[in-house]
Protein backbone atom coordinates (compact mmCIF):
# COMPACT_ATOMS: atom_id res chain seq x y z
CA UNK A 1 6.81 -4.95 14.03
CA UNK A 2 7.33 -1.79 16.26
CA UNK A 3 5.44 1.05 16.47
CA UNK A 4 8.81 3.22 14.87
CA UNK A 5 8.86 0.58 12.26
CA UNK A 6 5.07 1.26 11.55
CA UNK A 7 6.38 4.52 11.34
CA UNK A 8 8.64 4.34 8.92
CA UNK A 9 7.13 2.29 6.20
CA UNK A 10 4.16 4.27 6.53
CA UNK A 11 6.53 7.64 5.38
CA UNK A 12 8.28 5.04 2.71
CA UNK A 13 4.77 5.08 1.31
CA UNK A 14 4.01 8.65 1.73
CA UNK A 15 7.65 9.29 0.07
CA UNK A 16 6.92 7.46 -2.63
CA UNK A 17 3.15 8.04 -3.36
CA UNK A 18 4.44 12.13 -3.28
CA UNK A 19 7.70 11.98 -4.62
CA UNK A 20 8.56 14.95 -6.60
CA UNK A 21 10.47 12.91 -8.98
CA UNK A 22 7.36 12.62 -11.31
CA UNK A 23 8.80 8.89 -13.30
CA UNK A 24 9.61 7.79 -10.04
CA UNK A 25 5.79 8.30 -8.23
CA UNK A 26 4.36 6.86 -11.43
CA UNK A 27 6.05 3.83 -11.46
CA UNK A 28 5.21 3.16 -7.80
CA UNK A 29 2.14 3.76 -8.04
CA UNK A 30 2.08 1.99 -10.83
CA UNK A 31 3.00 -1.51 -9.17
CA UNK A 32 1.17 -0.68 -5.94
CA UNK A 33 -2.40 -0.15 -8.09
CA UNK A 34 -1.37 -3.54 -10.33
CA UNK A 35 -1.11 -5.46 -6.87
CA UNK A 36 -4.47 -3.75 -5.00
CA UNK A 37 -6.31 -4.65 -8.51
CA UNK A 38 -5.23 -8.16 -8.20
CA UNK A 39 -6.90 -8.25 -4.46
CA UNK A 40 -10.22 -6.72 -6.05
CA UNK A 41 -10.15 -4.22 -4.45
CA UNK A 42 -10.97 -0.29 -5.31
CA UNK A 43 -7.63 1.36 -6.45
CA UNK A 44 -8.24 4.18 -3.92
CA UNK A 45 -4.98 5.88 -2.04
CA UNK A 46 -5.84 4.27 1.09
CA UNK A 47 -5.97 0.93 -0.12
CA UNK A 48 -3.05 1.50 -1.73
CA UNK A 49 -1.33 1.73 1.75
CA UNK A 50 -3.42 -0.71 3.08
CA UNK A 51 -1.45 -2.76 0.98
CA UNK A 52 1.81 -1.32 1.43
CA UNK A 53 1.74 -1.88 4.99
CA UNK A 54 0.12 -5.43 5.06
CA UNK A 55 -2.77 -4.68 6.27
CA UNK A 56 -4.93 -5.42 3.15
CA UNK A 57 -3.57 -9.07 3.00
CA UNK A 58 -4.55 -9.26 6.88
CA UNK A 59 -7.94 -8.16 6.81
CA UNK A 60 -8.42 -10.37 3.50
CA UNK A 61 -7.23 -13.08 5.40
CA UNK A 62 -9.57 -12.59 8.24
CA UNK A 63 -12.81 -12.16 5.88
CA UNK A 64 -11.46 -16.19 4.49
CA UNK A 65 -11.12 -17.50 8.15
CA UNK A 66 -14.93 -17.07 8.78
């Protein structure tokens, strides 16, 4: 994945997380927080993006590996 890539999903998420469409941040949020709290993780903002951009699965999958 590229660097403008990167880029871009990471303003997706910011888009979405801040959208002034109030049904439309909820329910986002609302499927982001059900997948973080499957992980175990805290439902904080930034693991909320962790997850968005894959870097939650990564760093979960690094943790099994050793």
């Amino acid at each position: 994945m590229s660097d403008e890539d990167f880029d871009t999903k990471r303003e997706q998420f910011n888009n979405l997380w801040d959208s002034p469409n109030r049904t439309k941040k909820l329910k986002f949020r609302q499927y982001i927080r059900e997948h973080v709290r499957q992980k175990r993780v805290p439902l904080t903002r930034e693991n909320c993006e962790k997850y968005w951009m894959g870097e939650l699965q990564k760093e979960m999958l690094d943790a099994e590996t050793f």
